[in-house]
N, C-alpha and C. Protein backbone atom coordinates (compact mmCIF):
# COMPACT_ATOMS: atom_id res chain seq x y z
N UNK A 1 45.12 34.44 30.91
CA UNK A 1 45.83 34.80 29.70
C UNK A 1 45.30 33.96 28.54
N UNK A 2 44.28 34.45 28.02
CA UNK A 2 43.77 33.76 26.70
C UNK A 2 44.60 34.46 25.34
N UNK A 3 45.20 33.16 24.20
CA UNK A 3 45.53 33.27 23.44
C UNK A 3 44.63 33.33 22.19
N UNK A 4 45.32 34.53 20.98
CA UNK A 4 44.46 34.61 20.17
C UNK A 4 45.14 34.86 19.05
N UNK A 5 44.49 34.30 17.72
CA UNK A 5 45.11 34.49 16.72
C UNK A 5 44.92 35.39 16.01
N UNK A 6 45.20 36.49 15.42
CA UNK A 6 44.80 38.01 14.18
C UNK A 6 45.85 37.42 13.04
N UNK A 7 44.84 38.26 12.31
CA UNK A 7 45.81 38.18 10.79
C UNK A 7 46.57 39.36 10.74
N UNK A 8 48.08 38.41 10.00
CA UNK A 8 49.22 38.76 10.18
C UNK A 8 49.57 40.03 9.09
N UNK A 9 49.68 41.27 9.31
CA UNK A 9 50.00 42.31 8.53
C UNK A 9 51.39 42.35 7.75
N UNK A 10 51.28 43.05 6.67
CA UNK A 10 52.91 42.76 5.79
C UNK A 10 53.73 43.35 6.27
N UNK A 11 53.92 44.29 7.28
CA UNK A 11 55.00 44.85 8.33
C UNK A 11 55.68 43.72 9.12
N UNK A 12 54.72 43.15 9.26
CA UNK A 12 54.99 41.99 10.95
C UNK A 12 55.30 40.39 9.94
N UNK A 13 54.81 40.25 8.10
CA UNK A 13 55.87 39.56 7.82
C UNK A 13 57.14 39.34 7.32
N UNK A 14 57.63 41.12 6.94
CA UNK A 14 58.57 41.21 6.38
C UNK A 14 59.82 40.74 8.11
N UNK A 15 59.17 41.33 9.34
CA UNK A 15 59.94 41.52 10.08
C UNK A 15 60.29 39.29 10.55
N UNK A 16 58.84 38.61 10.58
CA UNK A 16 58.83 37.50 11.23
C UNK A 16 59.76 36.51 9.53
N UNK A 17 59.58 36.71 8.37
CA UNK A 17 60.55 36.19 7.48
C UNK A 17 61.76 36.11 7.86
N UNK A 18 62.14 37.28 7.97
CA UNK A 18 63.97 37.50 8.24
C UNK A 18 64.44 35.71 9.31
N UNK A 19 63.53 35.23 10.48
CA UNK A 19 64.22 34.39 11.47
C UNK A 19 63.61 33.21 11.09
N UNK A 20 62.84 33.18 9.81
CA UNK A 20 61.89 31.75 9.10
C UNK A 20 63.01 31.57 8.16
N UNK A 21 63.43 32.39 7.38
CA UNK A 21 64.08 32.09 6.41
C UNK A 21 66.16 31.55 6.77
N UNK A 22 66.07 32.04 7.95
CA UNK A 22 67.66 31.84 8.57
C UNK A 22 67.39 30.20 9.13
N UNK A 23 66.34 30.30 9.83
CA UNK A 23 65.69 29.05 10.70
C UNK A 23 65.63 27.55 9.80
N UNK A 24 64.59 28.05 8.74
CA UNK A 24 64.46 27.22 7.89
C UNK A 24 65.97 26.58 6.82
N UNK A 25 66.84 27.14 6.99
CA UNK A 25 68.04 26.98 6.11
C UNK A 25 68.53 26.46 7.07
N UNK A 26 69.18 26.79 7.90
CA UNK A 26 69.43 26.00 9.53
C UNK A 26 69.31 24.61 9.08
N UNK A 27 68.05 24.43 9.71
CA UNK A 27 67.09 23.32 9.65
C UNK A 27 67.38 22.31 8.18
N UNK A 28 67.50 22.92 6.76
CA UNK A 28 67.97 22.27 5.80
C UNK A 28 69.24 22.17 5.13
N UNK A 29 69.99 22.34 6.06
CA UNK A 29 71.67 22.38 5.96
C UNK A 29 71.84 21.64 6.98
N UNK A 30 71.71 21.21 8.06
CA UNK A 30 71.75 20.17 8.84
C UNK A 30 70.60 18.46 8.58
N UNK A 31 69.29 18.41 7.80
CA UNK A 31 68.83 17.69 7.50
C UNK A 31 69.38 16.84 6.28
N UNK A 32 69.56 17.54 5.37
CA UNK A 32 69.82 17.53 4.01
C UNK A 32 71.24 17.30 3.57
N UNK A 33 72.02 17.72 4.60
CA UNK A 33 73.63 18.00 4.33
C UNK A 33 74.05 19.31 3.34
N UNK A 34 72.98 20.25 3.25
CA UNK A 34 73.58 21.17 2.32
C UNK A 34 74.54 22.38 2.85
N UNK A 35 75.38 22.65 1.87
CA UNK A 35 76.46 23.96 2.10
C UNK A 35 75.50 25.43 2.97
N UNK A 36 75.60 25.92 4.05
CA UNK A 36 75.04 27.17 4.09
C UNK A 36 74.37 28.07 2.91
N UNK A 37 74.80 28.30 2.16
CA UNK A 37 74.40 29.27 0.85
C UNK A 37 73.61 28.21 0.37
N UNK A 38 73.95 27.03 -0.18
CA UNK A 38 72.70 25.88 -0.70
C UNK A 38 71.80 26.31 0.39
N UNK A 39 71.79 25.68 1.27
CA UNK A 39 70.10 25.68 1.99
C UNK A 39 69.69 27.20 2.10
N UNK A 40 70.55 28.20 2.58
CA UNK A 40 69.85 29.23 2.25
C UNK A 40 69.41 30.15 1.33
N UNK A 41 69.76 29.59 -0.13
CA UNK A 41 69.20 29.85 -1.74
C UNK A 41 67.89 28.39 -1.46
N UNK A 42 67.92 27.72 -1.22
CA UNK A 42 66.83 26.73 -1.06
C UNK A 42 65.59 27.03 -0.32
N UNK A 43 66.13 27.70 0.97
CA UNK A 43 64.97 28.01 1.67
C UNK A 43 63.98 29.46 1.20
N UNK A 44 65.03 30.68 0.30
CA UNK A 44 64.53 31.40 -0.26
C UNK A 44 63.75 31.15 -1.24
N UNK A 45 64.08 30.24 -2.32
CA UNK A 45 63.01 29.60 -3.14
C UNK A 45 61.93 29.54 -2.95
N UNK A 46 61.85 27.94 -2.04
CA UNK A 46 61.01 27.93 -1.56
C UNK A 46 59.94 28.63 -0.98
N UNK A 47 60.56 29.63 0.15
CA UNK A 47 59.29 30.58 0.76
C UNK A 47 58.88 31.62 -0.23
N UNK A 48 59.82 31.73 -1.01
CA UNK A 48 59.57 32.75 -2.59
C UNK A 48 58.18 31.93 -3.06
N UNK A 49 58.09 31.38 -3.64
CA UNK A 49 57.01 30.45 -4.09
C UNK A 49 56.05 29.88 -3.23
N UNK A 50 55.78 30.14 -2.21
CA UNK A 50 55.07 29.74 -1.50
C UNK A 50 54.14 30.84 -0.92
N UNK A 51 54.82 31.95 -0.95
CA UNK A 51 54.05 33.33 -0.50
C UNK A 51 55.08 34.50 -1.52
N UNK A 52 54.24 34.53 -2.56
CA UNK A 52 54.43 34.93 -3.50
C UNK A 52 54.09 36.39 -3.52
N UNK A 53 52.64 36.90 -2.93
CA UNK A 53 52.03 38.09 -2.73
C UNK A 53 51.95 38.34 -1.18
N UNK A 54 53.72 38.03 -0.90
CA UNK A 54 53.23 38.40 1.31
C UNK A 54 51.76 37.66 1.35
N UNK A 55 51.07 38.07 2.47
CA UNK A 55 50.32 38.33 3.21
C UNK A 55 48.88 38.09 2.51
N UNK A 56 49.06 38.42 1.14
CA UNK A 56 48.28 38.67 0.30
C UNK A 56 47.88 37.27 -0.85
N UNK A 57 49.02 36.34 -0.55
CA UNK A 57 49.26 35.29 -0.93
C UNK A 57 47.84 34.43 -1.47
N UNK A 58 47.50 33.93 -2.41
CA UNK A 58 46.26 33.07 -2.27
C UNK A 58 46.24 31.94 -1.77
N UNK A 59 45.11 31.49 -1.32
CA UNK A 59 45.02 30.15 -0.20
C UNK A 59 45.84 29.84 0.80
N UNK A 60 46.22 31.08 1.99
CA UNK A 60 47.68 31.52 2.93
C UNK A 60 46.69 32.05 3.81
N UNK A 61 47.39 31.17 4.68
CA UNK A 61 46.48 31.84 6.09
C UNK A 61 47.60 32.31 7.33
N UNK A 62 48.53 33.34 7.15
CA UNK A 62 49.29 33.75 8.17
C UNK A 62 48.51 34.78 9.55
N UNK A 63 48.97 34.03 10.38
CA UNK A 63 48.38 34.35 12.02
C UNK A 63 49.55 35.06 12.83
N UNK A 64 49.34 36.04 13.23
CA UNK A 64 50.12 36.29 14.61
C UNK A 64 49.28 35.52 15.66
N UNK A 65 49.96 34.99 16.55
CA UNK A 65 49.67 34.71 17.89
C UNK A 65 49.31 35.99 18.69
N UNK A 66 48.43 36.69 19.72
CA UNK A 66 48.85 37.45 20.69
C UNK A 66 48.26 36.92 22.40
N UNK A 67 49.28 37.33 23.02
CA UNK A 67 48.33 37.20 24.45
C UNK A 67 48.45 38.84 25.00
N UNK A 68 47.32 38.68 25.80
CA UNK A 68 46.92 40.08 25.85
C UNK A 68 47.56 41.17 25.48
N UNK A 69 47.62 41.11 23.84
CA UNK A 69 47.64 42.00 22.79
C UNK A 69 49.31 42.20 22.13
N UNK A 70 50.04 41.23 23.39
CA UNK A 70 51.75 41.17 23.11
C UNK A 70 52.13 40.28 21.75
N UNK A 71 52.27 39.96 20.87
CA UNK A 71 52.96 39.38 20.17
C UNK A 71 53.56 37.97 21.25
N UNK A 72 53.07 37.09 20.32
CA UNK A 72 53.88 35.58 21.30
C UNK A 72 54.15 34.59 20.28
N UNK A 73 53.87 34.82 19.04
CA UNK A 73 54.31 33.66 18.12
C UNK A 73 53.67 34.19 17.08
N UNK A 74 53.77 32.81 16.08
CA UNK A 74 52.51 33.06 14.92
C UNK A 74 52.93 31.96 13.43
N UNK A 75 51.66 31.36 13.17
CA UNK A 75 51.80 30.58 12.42
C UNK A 75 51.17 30.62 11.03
N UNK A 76 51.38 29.53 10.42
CA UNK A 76 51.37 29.78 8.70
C UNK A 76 50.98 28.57 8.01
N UNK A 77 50.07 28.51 7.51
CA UNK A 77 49.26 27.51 6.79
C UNK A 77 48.78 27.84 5.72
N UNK A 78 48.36 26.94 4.78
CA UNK A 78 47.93 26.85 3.52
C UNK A 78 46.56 26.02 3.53
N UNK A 79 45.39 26.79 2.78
CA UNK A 79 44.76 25.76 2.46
C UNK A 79 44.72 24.49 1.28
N UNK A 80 43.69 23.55 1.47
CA UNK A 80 44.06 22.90 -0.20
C UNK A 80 43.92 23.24 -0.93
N UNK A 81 44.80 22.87 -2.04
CA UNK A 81 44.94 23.51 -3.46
C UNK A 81 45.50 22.97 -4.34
N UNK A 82 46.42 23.34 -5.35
CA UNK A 82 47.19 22.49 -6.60
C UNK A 82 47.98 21.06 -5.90
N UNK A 83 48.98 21.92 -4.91
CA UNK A 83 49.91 20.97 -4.58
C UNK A 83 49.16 19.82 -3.49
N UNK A 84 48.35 20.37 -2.34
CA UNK A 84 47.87 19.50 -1.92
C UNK A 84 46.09 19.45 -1.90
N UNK A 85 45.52 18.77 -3.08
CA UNK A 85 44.18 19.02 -2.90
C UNK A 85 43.39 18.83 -2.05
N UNK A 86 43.84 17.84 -1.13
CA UNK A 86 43.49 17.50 -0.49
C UNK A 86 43.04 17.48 1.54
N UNK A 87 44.00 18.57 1.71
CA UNK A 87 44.63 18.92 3.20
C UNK A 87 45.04 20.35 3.72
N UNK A 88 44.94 21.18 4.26
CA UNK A 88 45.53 22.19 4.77
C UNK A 88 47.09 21.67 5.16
N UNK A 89 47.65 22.84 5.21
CA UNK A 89 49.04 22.71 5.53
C UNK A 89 49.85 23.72 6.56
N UNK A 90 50.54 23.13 7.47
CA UNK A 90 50.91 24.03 8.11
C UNK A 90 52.31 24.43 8.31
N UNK A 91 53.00 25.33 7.15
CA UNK A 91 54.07 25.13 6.88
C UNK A 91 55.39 25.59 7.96
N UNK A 92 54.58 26.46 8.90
CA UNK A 92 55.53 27.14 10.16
C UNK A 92 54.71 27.79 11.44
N UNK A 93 55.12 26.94 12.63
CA UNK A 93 54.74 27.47 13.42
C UNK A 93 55.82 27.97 14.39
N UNK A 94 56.04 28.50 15.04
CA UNK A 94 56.97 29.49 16.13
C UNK A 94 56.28 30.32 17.26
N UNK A 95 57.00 30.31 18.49
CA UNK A 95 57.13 30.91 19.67
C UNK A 95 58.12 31.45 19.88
N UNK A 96 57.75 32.53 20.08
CA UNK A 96 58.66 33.80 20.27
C UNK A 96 59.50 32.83 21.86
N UNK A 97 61.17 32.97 21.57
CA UNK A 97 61.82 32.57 22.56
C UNK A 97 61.30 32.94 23.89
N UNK A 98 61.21 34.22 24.52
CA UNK A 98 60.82 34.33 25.78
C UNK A 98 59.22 34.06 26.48
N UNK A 99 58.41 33.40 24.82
CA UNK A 99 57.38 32.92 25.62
C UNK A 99 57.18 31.35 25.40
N UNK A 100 58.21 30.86 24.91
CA UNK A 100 57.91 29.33 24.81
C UNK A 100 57.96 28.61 26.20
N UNK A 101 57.32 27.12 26.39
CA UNK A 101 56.86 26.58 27.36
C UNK A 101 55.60 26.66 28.23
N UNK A 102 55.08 27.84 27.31
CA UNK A 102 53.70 27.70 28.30
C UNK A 102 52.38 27.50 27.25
N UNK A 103 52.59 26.70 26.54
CA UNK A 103 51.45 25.84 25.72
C UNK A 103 50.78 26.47 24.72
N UNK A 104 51.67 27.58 24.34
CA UNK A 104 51.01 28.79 23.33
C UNK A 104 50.82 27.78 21.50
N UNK A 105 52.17 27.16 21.63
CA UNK A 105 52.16 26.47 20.20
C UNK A 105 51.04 25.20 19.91
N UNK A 106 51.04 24.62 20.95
CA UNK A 106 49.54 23.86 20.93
C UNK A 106 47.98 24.52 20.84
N UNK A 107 48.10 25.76 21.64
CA UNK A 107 46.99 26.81 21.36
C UNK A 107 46.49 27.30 19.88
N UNK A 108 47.67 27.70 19.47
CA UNK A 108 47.52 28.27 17.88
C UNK A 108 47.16 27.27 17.15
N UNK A 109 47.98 25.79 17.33
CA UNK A 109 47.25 25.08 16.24
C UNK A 109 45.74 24.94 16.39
N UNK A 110 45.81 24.40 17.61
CA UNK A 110 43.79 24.61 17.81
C UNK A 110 43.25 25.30 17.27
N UNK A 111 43.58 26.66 17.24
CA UNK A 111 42.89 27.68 17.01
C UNK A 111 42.78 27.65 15.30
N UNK A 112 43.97 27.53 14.66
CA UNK A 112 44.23 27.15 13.20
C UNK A 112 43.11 25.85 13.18
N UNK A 113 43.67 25.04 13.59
CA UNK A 113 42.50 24.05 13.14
C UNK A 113 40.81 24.48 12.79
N UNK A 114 40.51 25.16 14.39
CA UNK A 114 39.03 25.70 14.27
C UNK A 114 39.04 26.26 12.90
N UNK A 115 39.97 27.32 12.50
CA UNK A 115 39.51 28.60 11.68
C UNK A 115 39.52 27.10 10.32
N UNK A 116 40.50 26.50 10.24
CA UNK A 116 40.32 25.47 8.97
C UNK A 116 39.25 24.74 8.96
N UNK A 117 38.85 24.13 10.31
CA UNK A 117 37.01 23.70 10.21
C UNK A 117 36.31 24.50 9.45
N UNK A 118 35.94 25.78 9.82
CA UNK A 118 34.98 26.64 9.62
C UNK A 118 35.07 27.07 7.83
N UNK A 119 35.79 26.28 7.38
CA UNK A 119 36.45 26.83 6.26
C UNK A 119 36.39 25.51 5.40
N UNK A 120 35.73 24.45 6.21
CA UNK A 120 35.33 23.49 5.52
C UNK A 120 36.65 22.13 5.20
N UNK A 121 37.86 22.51 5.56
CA UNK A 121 38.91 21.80 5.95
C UNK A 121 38.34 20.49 6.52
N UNK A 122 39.04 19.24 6.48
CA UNK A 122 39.08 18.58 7.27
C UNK A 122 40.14 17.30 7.45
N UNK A 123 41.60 18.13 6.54
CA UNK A 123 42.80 17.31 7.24
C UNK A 123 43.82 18.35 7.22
N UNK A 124 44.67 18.01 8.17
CA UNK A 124 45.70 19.29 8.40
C UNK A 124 47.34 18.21 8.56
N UNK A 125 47.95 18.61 7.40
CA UNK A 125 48.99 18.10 7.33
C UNK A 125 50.56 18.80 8.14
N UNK A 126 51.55 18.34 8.13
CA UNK A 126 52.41 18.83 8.26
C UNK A 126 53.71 18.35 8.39
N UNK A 127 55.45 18.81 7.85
CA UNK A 127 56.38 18.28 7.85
C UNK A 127 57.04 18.25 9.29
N UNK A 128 57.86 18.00 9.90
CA UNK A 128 59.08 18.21 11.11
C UNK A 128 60.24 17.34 11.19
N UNK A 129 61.10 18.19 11.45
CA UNK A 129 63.05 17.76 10.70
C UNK A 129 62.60 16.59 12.08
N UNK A 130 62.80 15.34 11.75
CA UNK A 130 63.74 14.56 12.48
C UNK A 130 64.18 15.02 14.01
N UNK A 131 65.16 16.00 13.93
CA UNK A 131 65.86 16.57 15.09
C UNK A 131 65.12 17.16 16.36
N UNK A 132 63.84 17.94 15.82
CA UNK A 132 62.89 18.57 16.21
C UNK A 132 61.84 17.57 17.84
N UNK A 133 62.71 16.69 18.54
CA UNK A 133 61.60 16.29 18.89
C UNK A 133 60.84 16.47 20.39
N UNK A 134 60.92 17.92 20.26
CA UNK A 134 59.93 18.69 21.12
C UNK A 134 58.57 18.59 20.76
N UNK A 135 59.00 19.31 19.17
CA UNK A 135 57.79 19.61 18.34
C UNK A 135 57.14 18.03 18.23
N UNK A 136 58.10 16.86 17.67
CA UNK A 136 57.30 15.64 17.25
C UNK A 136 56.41 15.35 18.65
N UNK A 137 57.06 15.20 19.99
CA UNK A 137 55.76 15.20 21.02
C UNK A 137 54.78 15.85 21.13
N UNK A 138 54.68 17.69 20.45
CA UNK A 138 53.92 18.16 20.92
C UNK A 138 52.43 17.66 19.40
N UNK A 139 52.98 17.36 18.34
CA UNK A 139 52.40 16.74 17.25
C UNK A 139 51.39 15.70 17.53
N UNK A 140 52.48 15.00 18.17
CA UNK A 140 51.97 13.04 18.39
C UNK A 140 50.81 13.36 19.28
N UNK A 141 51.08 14.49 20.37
CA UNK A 141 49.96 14.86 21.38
C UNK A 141 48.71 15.25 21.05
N UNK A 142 48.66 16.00 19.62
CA UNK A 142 47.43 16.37 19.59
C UNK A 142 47.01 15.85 18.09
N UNK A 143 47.44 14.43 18.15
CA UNK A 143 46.75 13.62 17.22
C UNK A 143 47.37 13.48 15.61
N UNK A 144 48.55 14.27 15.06
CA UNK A 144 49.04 14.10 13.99
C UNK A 144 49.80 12.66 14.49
N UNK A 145 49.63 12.06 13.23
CA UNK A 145 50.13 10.40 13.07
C UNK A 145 51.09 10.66 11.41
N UNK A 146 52.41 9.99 11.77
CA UNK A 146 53.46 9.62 10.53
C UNK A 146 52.43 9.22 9.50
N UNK A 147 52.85 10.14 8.45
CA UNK A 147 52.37 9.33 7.10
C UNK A 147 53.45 9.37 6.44
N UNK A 148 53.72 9.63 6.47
CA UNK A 148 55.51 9.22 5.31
C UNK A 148 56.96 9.76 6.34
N UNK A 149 58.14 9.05 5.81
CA UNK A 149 59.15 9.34 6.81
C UNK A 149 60.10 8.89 5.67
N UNK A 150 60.94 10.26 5.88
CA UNK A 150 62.28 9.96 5.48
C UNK A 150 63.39 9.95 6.09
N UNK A 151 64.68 8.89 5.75
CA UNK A 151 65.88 8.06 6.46
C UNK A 151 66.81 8.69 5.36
N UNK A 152 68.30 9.51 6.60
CA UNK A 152 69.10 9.66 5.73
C UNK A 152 70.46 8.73 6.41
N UNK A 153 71.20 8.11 5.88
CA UNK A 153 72.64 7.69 6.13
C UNK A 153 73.83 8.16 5.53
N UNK A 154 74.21 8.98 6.42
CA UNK A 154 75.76 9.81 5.52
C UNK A 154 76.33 8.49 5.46
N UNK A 155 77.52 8.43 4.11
CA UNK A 155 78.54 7.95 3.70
C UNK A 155 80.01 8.41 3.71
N UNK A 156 80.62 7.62 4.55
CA UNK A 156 82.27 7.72 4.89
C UNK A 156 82.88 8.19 3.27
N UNK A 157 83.49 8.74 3.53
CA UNK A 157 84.32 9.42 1.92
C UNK A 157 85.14 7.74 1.82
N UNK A 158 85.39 7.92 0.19
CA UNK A 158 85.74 7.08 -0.28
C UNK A 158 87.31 6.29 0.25
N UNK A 159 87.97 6.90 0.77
CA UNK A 159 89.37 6.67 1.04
C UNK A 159 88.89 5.60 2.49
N UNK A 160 87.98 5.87 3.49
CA UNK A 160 87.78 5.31 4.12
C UNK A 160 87.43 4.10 4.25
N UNK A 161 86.70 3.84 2.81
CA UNK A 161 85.97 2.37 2.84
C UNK A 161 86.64 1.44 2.28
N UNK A 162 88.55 1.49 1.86
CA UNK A 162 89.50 0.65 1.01
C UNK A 162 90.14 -0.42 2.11
């Protein structure tokens, strides 16, 4: 079962948005402390501006994953540009629930990486919530190292601290 990456058609991102954009709000309503509707007006922003023209996006490199020809994930990177001149970026990667655990998400990045070699790349950045630390092992494993880290400490409401 060799994994492979194709470029991702605007059918297959209107359909893979819908569980990035729920996911990603998730993810920043529990990091962040924001209200549901905050993180998920936040996370729309954001992916609003970030893939502006779908698929079509400039300097956007969206991948489906497939193994023999099934749909199994698929990831999303940026090359450098304004915001980061310096680095590719890989703003989302995912495995389809019934095929996670069998090393597909480590595959794709490889494979992302190669296509960012060939493309003259040669640093590949990326964020992960804190909570995430499947993903931070599977990171640390194939050589991403902390460059910046952020610490949050909720505060007891005021009545508490008299």
């Amino acid at each position: 079962m060799s994994l492979t990456l194709a470029p991702m058609t605007d059918d297959q991102l209107v359909r893979l948005r819908v569980g990035l954009e729920r996911s990603y709000a998730e993810n920043l309503a529990e990091a962040r402390g924001l209200s549901p509707e905050a993180a998920r007006a936040e996370a729309l922003a954001q992916i609003g501006r970030l893939l502006p023209d779908g698929v079509a996006s400039p300097g956007v490199l969206l991948r489906v994953a497939l193994v023999e020809g099934e749909e199994v994930g698929w990831i999303w990177t940026t090359l450098p540009g304004a915001d980061l001149p310096t680095m590719a970026w890989i703003h989302n990667i995912e495995v389809h629930p019934a095929h996670r655990g069998q090393g597909h998400a480590r595959r794709m990045i490889q494979l992302a990486e190669a296509e960012l070699a060939r493309l003259g790349v040669d640093r590949l950045g990326l964020n992960v919530f804190g909570h995430n630390t499947v993903a931070i092992r599977l990171y640390d494993s194939l050589g991403f190292r902390v460059a910046a880290q952020q610490m949050v400490k909720p505060l007891p409401p005021p009545a508490a601290l008299g």
